[in-house]
C-alpha atoms as a PDB file:
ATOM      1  CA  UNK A   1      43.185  98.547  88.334  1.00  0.00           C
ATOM      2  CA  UNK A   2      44.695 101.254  86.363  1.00  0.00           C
ATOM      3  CA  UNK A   3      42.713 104.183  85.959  1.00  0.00           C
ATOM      4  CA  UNK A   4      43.491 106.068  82.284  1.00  0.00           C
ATOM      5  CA  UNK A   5      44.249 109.435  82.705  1.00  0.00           C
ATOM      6  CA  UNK A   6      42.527 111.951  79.821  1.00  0.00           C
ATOM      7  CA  UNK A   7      44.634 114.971  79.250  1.00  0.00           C
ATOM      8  CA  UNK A   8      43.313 118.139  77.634  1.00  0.00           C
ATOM      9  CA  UNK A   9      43.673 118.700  74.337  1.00  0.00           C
ATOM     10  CA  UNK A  10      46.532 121.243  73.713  1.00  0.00           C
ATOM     11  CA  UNK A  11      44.183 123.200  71.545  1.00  0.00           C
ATOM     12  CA  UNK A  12      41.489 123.326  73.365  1.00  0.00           C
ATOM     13  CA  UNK A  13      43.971 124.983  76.374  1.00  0.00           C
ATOM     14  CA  UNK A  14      45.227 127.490  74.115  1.00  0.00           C
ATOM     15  CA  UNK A  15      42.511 130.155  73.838  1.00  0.00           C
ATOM     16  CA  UNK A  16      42.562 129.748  77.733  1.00  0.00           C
ATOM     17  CA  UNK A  17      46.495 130.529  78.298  1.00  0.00           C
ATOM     18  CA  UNK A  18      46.358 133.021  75.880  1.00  0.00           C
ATOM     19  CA  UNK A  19      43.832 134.519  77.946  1.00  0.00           C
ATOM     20  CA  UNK A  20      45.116 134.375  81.130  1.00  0.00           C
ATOM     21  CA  UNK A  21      48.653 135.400  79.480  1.00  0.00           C
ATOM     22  CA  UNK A  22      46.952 138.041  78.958  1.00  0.00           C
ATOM     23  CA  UNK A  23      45.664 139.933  82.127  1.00  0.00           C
ATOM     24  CA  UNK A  24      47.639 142.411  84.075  1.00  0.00           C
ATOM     25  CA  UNK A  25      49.517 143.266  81.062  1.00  0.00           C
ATOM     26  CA  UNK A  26      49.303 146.744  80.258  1.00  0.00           C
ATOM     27  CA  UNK A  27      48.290 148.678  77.242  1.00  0.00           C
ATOM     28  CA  UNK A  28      50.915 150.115  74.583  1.00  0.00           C
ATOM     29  CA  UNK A  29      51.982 153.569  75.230  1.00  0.00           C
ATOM     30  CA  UNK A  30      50.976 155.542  71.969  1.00  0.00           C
ATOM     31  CA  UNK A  31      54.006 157.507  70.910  1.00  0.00           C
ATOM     32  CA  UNK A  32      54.392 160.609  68.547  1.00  0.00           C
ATOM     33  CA  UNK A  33      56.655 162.095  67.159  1.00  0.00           C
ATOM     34  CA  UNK A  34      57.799 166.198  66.191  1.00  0.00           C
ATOM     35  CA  UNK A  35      60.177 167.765  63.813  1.00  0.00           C
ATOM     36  CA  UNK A  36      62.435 170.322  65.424  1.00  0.00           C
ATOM     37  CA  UNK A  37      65.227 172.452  65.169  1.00  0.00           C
ATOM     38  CA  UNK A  38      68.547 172.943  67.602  1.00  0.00           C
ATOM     39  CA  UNK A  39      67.995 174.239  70.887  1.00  0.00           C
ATOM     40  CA  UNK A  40      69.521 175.609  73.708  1.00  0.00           C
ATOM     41  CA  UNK A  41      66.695 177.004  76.366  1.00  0.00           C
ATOM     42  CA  UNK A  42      63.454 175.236  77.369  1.00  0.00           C
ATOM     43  CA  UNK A  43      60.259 176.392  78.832  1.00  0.00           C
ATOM     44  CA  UNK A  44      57.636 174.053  79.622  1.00  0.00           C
ATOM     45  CA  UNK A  45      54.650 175.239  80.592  1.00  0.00           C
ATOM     46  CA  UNK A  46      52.452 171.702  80.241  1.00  0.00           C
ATOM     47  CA  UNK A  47      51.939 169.134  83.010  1.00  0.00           C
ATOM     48  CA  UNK A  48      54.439 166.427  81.346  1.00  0.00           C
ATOM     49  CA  UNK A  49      57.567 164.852  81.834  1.00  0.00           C
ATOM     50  CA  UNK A  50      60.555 165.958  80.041  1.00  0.00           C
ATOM     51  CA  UNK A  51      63.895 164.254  79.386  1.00  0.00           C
ATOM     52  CA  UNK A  52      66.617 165.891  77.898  1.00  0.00           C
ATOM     53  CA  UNK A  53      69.408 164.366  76.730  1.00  0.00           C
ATOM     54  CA  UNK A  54      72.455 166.700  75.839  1.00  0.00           C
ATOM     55  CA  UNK A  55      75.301 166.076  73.392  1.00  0.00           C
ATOM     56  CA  UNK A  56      73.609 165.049  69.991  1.00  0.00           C
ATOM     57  CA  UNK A  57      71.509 166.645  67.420  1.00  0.00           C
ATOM     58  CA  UNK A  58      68.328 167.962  67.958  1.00  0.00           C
ATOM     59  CA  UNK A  59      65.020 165.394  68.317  1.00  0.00           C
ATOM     60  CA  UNK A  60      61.521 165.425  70.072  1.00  0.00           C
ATOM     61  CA  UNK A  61      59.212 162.048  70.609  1.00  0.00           C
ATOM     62  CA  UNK A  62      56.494 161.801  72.696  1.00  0.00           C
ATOM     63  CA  UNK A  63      54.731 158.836  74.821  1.00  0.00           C
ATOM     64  CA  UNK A  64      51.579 158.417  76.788  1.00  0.00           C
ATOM     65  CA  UNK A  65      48.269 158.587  76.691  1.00  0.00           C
ATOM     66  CA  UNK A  66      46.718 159.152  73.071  1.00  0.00           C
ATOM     67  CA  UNK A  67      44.848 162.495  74.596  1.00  0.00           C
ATOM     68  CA  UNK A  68      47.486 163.697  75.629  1.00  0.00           C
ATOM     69  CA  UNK A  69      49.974 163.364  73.138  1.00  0.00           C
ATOM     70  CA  UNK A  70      46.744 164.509  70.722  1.00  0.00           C
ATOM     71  CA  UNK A  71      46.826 168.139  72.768  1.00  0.00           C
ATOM     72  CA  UNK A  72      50.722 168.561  73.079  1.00  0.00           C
ATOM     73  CA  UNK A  73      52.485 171.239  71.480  1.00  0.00           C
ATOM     74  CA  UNK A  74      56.367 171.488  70.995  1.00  0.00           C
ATOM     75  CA  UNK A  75      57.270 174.533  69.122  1.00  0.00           C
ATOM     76  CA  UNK A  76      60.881 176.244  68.482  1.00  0.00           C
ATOM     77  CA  UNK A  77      61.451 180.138  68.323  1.00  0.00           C
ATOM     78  CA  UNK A  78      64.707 181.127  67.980  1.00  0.00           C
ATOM     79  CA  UNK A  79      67.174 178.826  70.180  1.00  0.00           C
ATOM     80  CA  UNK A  80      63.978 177.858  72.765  1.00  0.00           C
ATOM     81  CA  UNK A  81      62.053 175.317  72.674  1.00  0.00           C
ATOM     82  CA  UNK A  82      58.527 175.788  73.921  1.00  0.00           C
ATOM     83  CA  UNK A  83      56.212 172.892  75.650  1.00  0.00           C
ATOM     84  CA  UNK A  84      52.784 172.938  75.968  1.00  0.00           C
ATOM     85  CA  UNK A  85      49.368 171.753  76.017  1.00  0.00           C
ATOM     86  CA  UNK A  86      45.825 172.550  74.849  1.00  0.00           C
ATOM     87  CA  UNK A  87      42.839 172.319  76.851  1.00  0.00           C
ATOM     88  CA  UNK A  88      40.344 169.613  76.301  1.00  0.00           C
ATOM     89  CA  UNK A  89      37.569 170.445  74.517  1.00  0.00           C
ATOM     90  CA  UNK A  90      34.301 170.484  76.227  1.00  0.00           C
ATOM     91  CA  UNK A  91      32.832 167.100  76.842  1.00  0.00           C
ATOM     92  CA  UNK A  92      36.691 165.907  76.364  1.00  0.00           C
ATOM     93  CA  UNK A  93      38.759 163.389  79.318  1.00  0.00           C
ATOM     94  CA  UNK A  94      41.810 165.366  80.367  1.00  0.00           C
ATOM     95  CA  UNK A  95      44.127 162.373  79.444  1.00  0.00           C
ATOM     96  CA  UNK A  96      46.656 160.431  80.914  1.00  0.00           C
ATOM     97  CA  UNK A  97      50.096 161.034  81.117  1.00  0.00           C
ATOM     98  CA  UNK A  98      52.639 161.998  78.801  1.00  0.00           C
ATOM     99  CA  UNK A  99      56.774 161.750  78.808  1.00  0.00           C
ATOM    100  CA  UNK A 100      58.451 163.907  75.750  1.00  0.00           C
ATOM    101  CA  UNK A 101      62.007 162.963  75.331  1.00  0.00           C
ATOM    102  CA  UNK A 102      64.305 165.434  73.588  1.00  0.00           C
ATOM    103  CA  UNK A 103      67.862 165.669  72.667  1.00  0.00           C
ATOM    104  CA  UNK A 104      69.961 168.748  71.885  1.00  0.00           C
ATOM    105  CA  UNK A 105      73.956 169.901  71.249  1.00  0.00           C
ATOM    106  CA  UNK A 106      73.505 171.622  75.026  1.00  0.00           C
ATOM    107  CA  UNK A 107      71.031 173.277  77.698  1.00  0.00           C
ATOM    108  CA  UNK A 108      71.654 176.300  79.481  1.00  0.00           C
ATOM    109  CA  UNK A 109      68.462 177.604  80.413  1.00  0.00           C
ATOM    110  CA  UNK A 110      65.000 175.955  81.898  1.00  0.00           C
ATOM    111  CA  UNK A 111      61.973 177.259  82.557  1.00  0.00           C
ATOM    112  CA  UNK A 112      59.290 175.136  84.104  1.00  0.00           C
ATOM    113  CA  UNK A 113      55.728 176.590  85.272  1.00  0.00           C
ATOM    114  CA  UNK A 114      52.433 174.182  86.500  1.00  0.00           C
ATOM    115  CA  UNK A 115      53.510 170.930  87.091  1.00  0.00           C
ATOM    116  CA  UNK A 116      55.383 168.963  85.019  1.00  0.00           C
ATOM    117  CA  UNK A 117      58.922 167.798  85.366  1.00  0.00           C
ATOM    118  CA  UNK A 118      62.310 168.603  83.842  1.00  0.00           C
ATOM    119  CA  UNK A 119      65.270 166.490  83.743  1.00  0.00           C
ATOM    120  CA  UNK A 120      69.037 167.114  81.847  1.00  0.00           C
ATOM    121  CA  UNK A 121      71.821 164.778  81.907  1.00  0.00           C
ATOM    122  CA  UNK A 122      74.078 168.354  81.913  1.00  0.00           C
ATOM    123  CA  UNK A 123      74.118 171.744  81.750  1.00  0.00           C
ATOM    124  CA  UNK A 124      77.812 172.469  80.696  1.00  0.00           C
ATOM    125  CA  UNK A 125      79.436 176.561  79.392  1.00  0.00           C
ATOM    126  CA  UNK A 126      79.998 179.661  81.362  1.00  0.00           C
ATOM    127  CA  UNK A 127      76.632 180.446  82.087  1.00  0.00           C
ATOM    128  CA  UNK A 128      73.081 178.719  83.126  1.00  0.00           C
ATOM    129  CA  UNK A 129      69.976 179.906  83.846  1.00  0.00           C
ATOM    130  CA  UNK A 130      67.047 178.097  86.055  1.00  0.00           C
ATOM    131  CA  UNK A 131      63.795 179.409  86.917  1.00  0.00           C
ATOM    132  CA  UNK A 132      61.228 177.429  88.601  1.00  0.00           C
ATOM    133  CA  UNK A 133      57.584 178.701  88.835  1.00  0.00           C
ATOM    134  CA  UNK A 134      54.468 176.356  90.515  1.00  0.00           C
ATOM    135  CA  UNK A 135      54.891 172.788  91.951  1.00  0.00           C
ATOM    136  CA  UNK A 136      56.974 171.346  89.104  1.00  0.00           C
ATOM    137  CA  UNK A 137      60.569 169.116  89.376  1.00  0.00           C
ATOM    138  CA  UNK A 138      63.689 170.096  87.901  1.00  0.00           C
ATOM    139  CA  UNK A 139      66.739 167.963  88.008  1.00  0.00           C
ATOM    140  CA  UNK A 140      70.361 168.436  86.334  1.00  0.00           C
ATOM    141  CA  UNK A 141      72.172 165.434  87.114  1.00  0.00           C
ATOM    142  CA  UNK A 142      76.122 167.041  86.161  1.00  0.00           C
ATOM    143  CA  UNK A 143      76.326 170.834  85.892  1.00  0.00           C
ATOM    144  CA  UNK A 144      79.507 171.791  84.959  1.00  0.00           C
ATOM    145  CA  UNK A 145      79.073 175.828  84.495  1.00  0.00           C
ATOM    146  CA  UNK A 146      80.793 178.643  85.329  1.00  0.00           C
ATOM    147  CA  UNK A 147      77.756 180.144  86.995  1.00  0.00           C
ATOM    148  CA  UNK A 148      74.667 178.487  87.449  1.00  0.00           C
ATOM    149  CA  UNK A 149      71.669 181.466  89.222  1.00  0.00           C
ATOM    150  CA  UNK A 150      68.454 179.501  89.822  1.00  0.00           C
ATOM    151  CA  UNK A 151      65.588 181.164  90.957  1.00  0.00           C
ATOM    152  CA  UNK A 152      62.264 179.419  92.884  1.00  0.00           C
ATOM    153  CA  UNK A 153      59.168 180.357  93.391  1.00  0.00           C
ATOM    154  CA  UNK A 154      56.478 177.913  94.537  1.00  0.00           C
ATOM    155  CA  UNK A 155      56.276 174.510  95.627  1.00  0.00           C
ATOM    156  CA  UNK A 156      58.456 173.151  93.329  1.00  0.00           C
ATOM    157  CA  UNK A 157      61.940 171.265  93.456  1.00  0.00           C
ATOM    158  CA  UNK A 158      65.277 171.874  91.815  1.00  0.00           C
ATOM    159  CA  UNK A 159      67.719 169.019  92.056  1.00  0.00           C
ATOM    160  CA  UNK A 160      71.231 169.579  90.859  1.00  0.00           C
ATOM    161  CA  UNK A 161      74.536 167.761  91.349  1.00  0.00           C
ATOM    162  CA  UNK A 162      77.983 168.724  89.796  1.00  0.00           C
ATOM    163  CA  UNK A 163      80.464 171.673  89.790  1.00  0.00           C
ATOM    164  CA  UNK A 164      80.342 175.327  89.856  1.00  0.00           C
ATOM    165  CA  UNK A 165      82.360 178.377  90.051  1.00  0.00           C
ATOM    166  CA  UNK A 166      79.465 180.954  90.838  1.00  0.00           C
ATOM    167  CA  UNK A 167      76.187 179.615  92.009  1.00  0.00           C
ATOM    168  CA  UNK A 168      73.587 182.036  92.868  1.00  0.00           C
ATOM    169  CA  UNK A 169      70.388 180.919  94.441  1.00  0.00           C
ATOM    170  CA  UNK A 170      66.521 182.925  95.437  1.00  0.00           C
ATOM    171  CA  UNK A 171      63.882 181.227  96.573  1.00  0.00           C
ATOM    172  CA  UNK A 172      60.439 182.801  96.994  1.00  0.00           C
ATOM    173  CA  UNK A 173      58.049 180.096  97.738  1.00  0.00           C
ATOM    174  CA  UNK A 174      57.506 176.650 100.239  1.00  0.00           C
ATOM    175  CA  UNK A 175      59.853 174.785  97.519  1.00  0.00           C
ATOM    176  CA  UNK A 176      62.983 173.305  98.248  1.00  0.00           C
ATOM    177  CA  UNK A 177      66.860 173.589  96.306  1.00  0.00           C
ATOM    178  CA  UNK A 178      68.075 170.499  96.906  1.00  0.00           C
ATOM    179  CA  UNK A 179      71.889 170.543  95.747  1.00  0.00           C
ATOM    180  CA  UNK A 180      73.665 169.393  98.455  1.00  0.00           C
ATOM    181  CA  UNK A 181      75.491 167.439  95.466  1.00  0.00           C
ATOM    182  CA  UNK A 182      76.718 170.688  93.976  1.00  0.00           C
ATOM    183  CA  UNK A 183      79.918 171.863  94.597  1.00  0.00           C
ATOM    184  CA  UNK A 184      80.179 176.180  94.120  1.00  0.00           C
ATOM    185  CA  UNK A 185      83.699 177.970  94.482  1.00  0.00           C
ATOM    186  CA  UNK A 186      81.422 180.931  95.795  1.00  0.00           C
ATOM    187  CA  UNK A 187      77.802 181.196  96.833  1.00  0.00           C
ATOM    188  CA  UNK A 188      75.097 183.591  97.339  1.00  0.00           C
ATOM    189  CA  UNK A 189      71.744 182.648  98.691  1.00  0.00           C
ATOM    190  CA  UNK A 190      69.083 184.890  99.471  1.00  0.00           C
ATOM    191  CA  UNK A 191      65.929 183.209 101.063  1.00  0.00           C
ATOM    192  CA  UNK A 192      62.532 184.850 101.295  1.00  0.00           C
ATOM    193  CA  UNK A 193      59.785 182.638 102.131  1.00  0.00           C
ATOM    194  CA  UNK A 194      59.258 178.869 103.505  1.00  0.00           C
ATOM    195  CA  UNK A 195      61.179 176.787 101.163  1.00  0.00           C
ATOM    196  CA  UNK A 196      64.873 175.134 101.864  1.00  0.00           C
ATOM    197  CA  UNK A 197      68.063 175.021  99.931  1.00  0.00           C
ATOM    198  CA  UNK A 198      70.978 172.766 100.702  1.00  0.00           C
ATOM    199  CA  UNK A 199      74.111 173.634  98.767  1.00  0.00           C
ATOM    200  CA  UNK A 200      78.521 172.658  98.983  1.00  0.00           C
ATOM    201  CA  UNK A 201      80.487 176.181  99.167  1.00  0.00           C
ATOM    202  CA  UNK A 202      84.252 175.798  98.849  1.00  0.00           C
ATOM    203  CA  UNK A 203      85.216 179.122  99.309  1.00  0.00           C
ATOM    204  CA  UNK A 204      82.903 182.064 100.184  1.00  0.00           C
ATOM    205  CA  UNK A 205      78.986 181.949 101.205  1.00  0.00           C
ATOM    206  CA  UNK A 206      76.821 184.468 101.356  1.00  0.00           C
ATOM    207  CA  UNK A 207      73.305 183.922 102.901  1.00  0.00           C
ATOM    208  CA  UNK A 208      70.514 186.636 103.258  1.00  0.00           C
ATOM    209  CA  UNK A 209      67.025 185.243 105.179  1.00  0.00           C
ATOM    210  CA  UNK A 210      64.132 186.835 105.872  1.00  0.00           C
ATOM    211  CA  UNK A 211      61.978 183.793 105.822  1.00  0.00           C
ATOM    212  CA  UNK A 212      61.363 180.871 107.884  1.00  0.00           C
ATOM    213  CA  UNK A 213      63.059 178.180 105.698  1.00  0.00           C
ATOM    214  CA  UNK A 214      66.466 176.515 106.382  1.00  0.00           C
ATOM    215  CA  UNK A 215      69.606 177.144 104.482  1.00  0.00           C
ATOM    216  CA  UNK A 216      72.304 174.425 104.996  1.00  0.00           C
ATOM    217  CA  UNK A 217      75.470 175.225 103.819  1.00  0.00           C
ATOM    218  CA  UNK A 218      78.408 172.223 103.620  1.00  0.00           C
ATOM    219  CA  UNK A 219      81.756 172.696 103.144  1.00  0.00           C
ATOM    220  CA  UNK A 220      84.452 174.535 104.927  1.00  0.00           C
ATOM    221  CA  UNK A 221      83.713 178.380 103.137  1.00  0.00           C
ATOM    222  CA  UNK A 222      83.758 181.844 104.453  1.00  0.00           C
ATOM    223  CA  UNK A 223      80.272 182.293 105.665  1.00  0.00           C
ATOM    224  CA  UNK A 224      78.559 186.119 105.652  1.00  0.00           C
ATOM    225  CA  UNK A 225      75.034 185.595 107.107  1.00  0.00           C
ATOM    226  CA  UNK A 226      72.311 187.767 107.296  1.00  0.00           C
ATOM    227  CA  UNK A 227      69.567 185.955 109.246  1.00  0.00           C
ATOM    228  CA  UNK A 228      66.423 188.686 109.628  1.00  0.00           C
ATOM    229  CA  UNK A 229      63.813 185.159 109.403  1.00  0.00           C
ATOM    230  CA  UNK A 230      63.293 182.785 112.145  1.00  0.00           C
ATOM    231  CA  UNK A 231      64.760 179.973 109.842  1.00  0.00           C
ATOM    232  CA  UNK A 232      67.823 177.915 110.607  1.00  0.00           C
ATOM    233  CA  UNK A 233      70.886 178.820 108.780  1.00  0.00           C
ATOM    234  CA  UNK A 234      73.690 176.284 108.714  1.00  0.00           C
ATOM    235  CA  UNK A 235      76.672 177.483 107.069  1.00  0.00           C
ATOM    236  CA  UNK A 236      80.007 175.358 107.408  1.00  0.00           C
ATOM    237  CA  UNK A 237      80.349 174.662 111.070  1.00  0.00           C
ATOM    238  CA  UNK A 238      78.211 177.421 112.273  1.00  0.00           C
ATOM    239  CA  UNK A 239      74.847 177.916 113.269  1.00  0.00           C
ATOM    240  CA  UNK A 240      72.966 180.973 113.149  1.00  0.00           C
END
């Protein structure tokens, strides 16, 4: 005996697939946009996550959570270019997250406070500024300056990789300098709290310390070393 088999009607099945399709997928970033002029400097002071992209003319679009994009503010004075947020109003969620991408001719100085995160493609010209305030990111993926002075203060993280001829480094706070992937002609580091900084000299170093964080130091340079912490200094071959 052969038993007929009844298959399901195709549209009957559909609203079900589509369905299931369905789950797990998530919802559509919103995305805004702002009108801005060239730039050269950045300061964010927002919790976000900023990528710049060097190299062609100046643009700013955001994506994220609709609250968030709602409070963001991206404002040019001069050559800088200002991020930040407004507070919820009362009885208002805080929001989700938010990435701003911009684009600009060049970057030569950053400025991130709070939280957020910072990240440029290059920072190419004779001179470049970073300064690093709270528990925020910042990462340069090619310098290529003549002198690059970054200054740290707070649990935050600068990343850099690249070239140098003058790199000049403080760091105040339990943050770390992680640019191990820079290369600096000369160096001079001065270290006054917890945090770390990793760095390539290829001529002369110069390390002051009166904290307790490590300094390490590759390359084959000319190490002066100044060690009043109880850190570890590593400069070359040398401990001290």
């Amino acid at each position: 005996m052969i038993r007929e088999m009844i298959l399901p009607r195709p549209l009957v099945l559909m609203p079900l697939l589509l369905g299931l399709s369905s789950l797990g997928l998530p919802a559509q970033a919103a995305t805004r946009g702002f009108t801005i002029t060239s730039f050269d400097a950045i300061r964010v002071d927002a919790p976000v996550t900023v990528v710049v992209k060097t190299g062609s003319g100046a643009s700013a679009r955001a994506e994220g959570d609709q609250s968030a994009l709602d409070r963001l503010k991206v404002d040019v004075s001069g050559r800088l270019l200002i991020v930040t947020m407004a507070r919820p109003r009362s009885g208002e969620k805080s929001g989700g997250a938010a990435t701003l991408r911009l684009s600009t001719g060049m970057i030569d100085r950053i400025v991130l406070t709070g939280g957020g995160s910072v990240t440029v493609d290059r920072m190419k010209g004779l001179q470049g500024q970073i300064v690093l305030g709270g528990n925020g990111d910042v990462g340069v993926a090619d310098v290529a300056l003549d002198r690059i002075d970054v200054a740290l203060a707070g649990g935050g993280r600068a990343t850099l990789s690249g070239r140098t001829g003058v790199a000049n480094i403080r760091v105040n706070g339990p943050g770390a300098v992680a640019a191990e992937g820079l290369r600096a002609r000369q160096a001079s580091i001065a270290n006054d709290g917890p945090g770390s900084v990793t760095l390539t000299a290829e001529v002369t170093a110069k390390v002051v310390s009166t904290g307790s964080g490590d300094v390490t130091i590759g390359g084959k340079p000319a190490c002066t070393v100044d060690n009043r912490g109880t850190g570890r200094i590593q400069c070359g071959d040398e401990s001290y």
